[in-house]
PDB file of N, CA and C in Angstrom:
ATOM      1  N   UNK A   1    -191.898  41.189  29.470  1.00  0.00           N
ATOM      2  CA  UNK A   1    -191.042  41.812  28.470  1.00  0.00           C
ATOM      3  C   UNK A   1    -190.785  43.256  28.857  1.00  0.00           C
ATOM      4  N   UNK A   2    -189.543  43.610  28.522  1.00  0.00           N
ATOM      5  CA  UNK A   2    -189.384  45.017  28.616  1.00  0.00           C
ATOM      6  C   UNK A   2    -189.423  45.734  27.528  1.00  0.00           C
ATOM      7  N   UNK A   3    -190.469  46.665  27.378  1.00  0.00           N
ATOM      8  CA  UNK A   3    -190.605  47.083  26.148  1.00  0.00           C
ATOM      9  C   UNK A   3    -189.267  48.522  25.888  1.00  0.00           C
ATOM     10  N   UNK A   4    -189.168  49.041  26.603  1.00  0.00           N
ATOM     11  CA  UNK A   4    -187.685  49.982  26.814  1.00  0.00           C
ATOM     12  C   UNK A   4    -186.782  49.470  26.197  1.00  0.00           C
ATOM     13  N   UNK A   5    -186.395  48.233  26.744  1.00  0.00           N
ATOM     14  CA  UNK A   5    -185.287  47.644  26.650  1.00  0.00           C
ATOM     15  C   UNK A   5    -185.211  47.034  25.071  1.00  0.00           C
ATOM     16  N   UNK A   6    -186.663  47.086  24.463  1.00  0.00           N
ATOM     17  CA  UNK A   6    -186.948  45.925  23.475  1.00  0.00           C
ATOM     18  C   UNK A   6    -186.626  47.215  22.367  1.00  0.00           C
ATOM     19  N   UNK A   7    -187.012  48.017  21.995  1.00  0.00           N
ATOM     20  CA  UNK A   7    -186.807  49.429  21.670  1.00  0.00           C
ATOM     21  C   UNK A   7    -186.027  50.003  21.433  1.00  0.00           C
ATOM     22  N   UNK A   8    -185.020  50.088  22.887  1.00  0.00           N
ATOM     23  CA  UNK A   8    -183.723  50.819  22.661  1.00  0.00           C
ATOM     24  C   UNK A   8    -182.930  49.412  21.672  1.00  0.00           C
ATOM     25  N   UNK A   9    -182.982  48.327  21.916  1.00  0.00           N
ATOM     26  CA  UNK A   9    -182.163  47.566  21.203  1.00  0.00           C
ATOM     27  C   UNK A   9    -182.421  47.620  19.218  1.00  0.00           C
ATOM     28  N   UNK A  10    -183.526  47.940  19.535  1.00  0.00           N
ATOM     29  CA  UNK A  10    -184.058  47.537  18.084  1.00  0.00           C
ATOM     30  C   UNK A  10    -183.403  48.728  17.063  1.00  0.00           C
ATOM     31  N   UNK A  11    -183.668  49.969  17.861  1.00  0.00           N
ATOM     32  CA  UNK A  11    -183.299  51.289  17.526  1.00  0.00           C
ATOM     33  C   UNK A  11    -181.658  51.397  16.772  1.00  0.00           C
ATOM     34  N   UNK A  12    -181.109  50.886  18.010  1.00  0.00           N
ATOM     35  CA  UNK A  12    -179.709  50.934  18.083  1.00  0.00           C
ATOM     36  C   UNK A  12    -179.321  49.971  17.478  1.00  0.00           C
ATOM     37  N   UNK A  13    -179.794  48.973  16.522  1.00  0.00           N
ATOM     38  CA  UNK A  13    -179.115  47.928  15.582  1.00  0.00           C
ATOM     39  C   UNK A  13    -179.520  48.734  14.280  1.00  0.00           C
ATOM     40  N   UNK A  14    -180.783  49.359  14.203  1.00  0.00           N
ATOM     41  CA  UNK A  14    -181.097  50.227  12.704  1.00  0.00           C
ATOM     42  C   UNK A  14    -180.343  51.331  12.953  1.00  0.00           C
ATOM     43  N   UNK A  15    -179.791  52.032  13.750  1.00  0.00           N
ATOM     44  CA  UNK A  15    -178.433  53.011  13.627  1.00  0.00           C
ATOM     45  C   UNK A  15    -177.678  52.629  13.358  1.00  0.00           C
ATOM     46  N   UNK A  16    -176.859  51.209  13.766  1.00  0.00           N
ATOM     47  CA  UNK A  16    -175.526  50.783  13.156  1.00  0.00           C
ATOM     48  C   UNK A  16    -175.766  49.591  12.011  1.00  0.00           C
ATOM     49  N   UNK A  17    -176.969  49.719  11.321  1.00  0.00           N
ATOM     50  CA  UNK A  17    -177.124  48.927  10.354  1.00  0.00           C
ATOM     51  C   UNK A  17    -176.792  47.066  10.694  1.00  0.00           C
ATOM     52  N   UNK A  18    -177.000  46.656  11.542  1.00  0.00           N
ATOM     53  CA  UNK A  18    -176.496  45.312  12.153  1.00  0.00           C
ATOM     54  C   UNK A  18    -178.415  44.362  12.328  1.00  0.00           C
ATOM     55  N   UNK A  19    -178.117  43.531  11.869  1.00  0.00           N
ATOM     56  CA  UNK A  19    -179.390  42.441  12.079  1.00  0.00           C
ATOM     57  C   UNK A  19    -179.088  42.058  13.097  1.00  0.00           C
ATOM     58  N   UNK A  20    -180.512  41.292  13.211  1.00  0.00           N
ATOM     59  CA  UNK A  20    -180.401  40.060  14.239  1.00  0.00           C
ATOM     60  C   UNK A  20    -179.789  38.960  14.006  1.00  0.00           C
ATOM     61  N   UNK A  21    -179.948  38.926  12.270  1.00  0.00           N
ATOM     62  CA  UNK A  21    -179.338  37.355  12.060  1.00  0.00           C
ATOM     63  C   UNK A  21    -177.263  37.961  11.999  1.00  0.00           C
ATOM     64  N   UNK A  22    -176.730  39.200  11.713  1.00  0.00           N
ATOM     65  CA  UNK A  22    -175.781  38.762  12.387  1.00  0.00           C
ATOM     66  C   UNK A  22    -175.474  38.770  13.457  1.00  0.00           C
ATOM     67  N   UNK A  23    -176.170  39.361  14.336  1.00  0.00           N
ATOM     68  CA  UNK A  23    -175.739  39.072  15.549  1.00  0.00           C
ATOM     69  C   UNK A  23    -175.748  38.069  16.169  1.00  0.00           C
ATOM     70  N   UNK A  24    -176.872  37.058  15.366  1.00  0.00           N
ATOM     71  CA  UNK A  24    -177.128  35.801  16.143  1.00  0.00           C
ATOM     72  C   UNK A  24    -175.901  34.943  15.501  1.00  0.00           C
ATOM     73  N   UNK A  25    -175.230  34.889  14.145  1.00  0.00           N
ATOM     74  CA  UNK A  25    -173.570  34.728  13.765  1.00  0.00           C
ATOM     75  C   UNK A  25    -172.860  35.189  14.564  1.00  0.00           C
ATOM     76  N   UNK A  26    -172.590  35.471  15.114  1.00  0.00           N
ATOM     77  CA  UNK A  26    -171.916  36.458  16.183  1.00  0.00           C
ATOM     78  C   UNK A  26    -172.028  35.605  17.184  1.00  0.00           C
ATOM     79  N   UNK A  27    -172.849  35.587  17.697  1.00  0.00           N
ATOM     80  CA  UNK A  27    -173.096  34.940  18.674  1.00  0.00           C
ATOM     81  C   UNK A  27    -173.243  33.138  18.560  1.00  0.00           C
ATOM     82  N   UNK A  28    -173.137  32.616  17.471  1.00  0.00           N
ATOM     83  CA  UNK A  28    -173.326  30.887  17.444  1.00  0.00           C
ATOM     84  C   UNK A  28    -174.499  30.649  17.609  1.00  0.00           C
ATOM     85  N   UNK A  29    -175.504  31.365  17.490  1.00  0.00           N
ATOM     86  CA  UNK A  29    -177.356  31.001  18.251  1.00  0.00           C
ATOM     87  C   UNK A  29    -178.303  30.829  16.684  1.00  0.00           C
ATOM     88  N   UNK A  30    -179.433  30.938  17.209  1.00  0.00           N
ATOM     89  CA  UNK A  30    -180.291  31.135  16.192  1.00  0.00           C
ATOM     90  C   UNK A  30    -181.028  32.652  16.078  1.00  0.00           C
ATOM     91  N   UNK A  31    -181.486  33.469  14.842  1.00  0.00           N
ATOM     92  CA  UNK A  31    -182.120  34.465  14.777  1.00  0.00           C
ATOM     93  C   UNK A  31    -183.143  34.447  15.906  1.00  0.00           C
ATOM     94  N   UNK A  32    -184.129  33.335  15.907  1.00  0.00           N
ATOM     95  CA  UNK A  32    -185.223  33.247  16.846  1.00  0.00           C
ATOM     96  C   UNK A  32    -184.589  33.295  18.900  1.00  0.00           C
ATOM     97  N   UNK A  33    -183.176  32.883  19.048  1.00  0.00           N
ATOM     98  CA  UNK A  33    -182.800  32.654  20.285  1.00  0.00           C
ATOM     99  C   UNK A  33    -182.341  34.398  20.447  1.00  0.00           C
ATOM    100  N   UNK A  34    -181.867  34.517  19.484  1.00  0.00           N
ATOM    101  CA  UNK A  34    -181.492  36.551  19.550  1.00  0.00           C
ATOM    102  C   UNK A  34    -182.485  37.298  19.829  1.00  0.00           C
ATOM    103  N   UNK A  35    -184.196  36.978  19.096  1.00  0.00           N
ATOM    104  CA  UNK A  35    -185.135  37.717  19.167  1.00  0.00           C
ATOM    105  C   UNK A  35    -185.663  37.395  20.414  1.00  0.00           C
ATOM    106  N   UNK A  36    -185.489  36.688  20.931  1.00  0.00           N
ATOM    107  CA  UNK A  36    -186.229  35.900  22.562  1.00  0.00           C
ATOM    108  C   UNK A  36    -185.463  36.619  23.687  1.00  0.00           C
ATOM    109  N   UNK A  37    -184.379  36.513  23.408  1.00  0.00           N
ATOM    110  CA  UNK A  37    -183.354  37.188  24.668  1.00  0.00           C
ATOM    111  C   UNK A  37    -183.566  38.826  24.243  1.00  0.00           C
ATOM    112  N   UNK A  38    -183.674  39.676  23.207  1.00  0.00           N
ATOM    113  CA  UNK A  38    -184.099  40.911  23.029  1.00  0.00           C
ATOM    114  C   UNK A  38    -185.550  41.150  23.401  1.00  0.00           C
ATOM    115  N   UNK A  39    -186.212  40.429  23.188  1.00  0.00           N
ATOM    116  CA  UNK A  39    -188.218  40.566  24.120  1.00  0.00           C
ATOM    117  C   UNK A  39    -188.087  40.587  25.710  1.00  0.00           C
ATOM    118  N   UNK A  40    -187.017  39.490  25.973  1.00  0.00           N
ATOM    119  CA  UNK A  40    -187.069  39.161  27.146  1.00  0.00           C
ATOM    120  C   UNK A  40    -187.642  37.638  27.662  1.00  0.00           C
ATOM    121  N   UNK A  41    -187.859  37.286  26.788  1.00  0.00           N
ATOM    122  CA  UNK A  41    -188.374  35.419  26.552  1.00  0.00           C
ATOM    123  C   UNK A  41    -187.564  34.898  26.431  1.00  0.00           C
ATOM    124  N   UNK A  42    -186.267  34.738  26.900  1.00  0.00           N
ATOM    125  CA  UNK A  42    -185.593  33.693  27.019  1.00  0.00           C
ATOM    126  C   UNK A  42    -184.304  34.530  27.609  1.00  0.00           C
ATOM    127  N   UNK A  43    -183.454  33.874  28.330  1.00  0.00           N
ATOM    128  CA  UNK A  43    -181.959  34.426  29.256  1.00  0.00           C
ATOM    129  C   UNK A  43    -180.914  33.933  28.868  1.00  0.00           C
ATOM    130  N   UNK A  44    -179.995  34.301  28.262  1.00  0.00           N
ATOM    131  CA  UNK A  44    -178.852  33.888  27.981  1.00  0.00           C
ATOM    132  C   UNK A  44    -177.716  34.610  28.076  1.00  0.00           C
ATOM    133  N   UNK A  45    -176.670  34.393  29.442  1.00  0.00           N
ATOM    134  CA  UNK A  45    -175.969  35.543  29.833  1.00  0.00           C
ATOM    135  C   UNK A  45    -174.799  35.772  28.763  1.00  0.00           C
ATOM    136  N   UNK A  46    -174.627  34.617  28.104  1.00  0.00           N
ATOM    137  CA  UNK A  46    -173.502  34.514  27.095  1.00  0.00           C
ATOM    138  C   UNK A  46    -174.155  35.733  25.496  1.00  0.00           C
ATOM    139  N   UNK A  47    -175.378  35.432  25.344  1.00  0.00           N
ATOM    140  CA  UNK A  47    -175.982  36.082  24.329  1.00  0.00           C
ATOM    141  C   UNK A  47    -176.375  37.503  24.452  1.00  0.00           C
ATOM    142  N   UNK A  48    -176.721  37.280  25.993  1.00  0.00           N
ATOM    143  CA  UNK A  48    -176.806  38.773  26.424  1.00  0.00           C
ATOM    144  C   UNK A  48    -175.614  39.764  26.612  1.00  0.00           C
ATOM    145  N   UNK A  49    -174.421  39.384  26.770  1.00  0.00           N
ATOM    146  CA  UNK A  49    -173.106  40.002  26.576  1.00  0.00           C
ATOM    147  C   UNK A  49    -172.760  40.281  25.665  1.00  0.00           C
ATOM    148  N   UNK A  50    -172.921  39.413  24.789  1.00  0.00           N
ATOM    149  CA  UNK A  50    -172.544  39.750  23.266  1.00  0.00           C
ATOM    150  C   UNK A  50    -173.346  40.812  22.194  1.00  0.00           C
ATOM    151  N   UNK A  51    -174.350  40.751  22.798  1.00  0.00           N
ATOM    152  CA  UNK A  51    -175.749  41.846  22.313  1.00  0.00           C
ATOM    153  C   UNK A  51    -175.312  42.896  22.743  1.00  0.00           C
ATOM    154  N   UNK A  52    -174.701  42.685  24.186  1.00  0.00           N
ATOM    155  CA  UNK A  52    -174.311  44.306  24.425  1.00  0.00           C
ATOM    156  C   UNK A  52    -173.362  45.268  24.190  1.00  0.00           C
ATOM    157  N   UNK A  53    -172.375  43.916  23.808  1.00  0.00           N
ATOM    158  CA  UNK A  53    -171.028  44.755  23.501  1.00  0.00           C
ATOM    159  C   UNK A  53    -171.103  45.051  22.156  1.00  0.00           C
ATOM    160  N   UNK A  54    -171.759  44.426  21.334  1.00  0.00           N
ATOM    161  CA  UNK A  54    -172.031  44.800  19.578  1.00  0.00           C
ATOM    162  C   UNK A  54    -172.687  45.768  19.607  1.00  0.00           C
ATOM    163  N   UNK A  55    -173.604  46.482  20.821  1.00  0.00           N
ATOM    164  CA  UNK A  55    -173.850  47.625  20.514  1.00  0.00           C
ATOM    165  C   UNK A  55    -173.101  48.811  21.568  1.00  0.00           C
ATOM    166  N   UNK A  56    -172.271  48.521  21.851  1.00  0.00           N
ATOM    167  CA  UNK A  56    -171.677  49.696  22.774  1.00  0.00           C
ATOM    168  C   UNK A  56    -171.096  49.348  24.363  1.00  0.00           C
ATOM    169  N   UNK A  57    -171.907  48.643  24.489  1.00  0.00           N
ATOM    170  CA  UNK A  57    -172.201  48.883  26.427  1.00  0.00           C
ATOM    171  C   UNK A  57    -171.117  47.786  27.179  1.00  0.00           C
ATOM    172  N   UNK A  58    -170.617  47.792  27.889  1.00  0.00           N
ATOM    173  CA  UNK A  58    -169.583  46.564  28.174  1.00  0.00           C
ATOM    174  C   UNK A  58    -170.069  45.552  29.315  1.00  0.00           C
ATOM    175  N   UNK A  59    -171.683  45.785  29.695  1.00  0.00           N
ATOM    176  CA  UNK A  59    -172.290  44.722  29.979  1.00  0.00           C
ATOM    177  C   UNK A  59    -173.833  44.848  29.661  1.00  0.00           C
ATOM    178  N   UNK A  60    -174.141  43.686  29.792  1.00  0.00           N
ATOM    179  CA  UNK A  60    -175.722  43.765  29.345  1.00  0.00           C
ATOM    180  C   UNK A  60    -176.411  45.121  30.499  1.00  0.00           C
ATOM    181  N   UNK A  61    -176.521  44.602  31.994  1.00  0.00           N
ATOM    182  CA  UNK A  61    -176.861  45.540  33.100  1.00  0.00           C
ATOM    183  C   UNK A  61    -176.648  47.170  32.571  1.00  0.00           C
ATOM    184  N   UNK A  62    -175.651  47.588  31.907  1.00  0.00           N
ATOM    185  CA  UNK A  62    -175.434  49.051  31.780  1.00  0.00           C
ATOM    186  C   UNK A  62    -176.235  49.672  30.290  1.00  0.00           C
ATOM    187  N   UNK A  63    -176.325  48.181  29.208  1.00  0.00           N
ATOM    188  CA  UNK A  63    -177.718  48.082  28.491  1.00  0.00           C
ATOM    189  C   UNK A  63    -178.943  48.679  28.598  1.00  0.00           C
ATOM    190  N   UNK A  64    -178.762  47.692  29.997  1.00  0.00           N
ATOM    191  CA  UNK A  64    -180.584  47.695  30.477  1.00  0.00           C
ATOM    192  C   UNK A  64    -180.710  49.323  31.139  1.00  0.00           C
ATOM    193  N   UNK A  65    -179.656  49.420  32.009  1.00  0.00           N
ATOM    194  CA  UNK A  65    -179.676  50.855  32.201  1.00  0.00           C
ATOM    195  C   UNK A  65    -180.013  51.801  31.070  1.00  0.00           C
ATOM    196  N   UNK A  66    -179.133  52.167  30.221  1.00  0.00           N
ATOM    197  CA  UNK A  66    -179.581  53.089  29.093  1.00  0.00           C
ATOM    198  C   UNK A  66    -180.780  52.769  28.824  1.00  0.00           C
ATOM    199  N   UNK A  67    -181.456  51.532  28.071  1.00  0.00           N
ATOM    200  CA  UNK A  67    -182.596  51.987  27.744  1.00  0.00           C
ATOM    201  C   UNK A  67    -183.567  52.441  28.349  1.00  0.00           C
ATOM    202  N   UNK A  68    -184.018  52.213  29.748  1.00  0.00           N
ATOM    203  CA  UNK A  68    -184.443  52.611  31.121  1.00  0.00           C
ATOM    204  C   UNK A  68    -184.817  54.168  30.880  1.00  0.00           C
ATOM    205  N   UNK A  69    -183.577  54.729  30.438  1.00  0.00           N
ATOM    206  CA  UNK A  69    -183.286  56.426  30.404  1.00  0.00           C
ATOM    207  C   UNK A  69    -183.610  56.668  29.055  1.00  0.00           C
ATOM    208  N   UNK A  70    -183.052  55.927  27.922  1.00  0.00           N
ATOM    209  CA  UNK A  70    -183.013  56.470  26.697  1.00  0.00           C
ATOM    210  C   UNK A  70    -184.758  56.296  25.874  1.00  0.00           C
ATOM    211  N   UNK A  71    -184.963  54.783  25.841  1.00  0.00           N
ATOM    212  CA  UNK A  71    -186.543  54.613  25.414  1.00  0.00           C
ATOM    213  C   UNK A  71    -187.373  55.479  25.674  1.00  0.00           C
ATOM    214  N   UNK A  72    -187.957  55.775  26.323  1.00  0.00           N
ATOM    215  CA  UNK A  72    -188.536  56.592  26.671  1.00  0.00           C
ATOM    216  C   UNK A  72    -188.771  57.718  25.825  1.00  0.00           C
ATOM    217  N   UNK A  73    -187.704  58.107  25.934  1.00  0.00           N
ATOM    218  CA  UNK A  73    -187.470  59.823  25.354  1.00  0.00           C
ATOM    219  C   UNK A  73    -187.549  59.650  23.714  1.00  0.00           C
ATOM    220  N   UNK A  74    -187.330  58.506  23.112  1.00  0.00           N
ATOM    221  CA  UNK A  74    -187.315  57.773  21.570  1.00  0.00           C
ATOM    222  C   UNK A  74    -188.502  57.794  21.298  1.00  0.00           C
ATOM    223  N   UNK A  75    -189.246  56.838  21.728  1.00  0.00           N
ATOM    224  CA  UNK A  75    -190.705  57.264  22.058  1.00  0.00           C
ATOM    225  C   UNK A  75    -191.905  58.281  21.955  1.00  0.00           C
ATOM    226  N   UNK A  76    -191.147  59.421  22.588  1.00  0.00           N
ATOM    227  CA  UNK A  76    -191.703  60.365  22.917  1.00  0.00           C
ATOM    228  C   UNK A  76    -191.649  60.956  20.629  1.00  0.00           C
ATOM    229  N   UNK A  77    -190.333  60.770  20.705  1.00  0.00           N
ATOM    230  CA  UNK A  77    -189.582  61.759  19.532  1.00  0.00           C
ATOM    231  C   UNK A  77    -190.843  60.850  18.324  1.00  0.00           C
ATOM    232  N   UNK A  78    -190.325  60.031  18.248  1.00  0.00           N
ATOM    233  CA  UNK A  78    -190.816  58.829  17.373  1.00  0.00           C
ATOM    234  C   UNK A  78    -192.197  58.966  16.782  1.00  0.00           C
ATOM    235  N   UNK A  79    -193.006  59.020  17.953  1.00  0.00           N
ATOM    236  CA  UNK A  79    -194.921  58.871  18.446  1.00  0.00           C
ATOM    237  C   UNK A  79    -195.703  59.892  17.712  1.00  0.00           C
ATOM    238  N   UNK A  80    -194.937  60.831  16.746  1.00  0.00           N
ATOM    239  CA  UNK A  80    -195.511  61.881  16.325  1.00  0.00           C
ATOM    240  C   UNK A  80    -196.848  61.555  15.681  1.00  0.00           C
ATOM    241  N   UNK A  81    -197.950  62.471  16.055  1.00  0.00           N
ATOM    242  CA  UNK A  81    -199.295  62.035  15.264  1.00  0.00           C
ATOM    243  C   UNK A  81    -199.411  62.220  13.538  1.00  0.00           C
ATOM    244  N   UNK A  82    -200.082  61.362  13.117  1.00  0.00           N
ATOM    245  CA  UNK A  82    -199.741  61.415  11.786  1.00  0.00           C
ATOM    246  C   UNK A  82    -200.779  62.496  11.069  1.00  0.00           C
ATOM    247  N   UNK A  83    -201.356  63.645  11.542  1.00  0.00           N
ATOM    248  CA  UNK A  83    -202.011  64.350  11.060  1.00  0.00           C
ATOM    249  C   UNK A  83    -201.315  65.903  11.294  1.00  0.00           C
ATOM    250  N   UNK A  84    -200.057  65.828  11.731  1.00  0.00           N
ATOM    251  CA  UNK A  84    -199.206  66.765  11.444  1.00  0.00           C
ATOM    252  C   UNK A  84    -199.149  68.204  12.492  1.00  0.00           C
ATOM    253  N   UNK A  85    -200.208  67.833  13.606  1.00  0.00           N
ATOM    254  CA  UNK A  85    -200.271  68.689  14.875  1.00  0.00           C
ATOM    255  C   UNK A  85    -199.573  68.073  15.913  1.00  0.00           C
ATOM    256  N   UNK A  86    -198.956  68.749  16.848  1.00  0.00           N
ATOM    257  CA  UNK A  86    -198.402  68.832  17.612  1.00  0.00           C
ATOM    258  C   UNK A  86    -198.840  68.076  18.671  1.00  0.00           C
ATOM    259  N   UNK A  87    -198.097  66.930  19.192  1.00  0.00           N
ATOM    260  CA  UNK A  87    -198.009  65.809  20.587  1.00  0.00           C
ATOM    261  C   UNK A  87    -198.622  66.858  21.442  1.00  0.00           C
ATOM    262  N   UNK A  88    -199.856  66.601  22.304  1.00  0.00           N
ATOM    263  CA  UNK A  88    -199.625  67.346  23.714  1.00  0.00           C
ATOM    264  C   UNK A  88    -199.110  65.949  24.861  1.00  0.00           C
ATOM    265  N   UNK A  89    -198.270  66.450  25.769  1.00  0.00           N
ATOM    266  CA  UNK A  89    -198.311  65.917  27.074  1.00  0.00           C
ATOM    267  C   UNK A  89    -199.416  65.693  28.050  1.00  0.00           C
TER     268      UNK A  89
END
């Protein structure tokens, strides 16, 4: 599984307010075949296109790119300790 990839997607459907279950309408699949191809447990180039263009990207590959770059840094922002001091590196 790519957890980057699993992340940036998840992120970027709670920014544009979009589920899985419509996307998996969207796509003709099941919620569970949407959540498999977003973990990375299952391949579907047809599902994977459509995942990508509902969120921006005009192929899955340029997807996988961003999150590569973007996760990460989400992460970083996100991870804050819950006792209100400052992340060290």
């Amino acid at each position: 599984m790519n957890g980057n990839l699993h992340t940036f997607i998840v992120l970027h459907l709670g920014e544009l307010h979009i589920s899985q279950s419509a996307i998996a309408k969207k796509c003709d699949c099941s919620v569970q075949m949407v959540n498999y191809v977003i973990m990375g447990r299952r391949k579907s180039a047809s599902v994977q296109q459509k995942i990508a263009r509902i969120l921006g990207f005009p192929t899955w590959e340029l997807l996988e790119d961003a999150a590569e770059t973007i996760a990460p840094l989400l992460s970083v922002i996100l991870n804050r300790p819950s006792d209100g001091k400052e992340a060290t590196a």
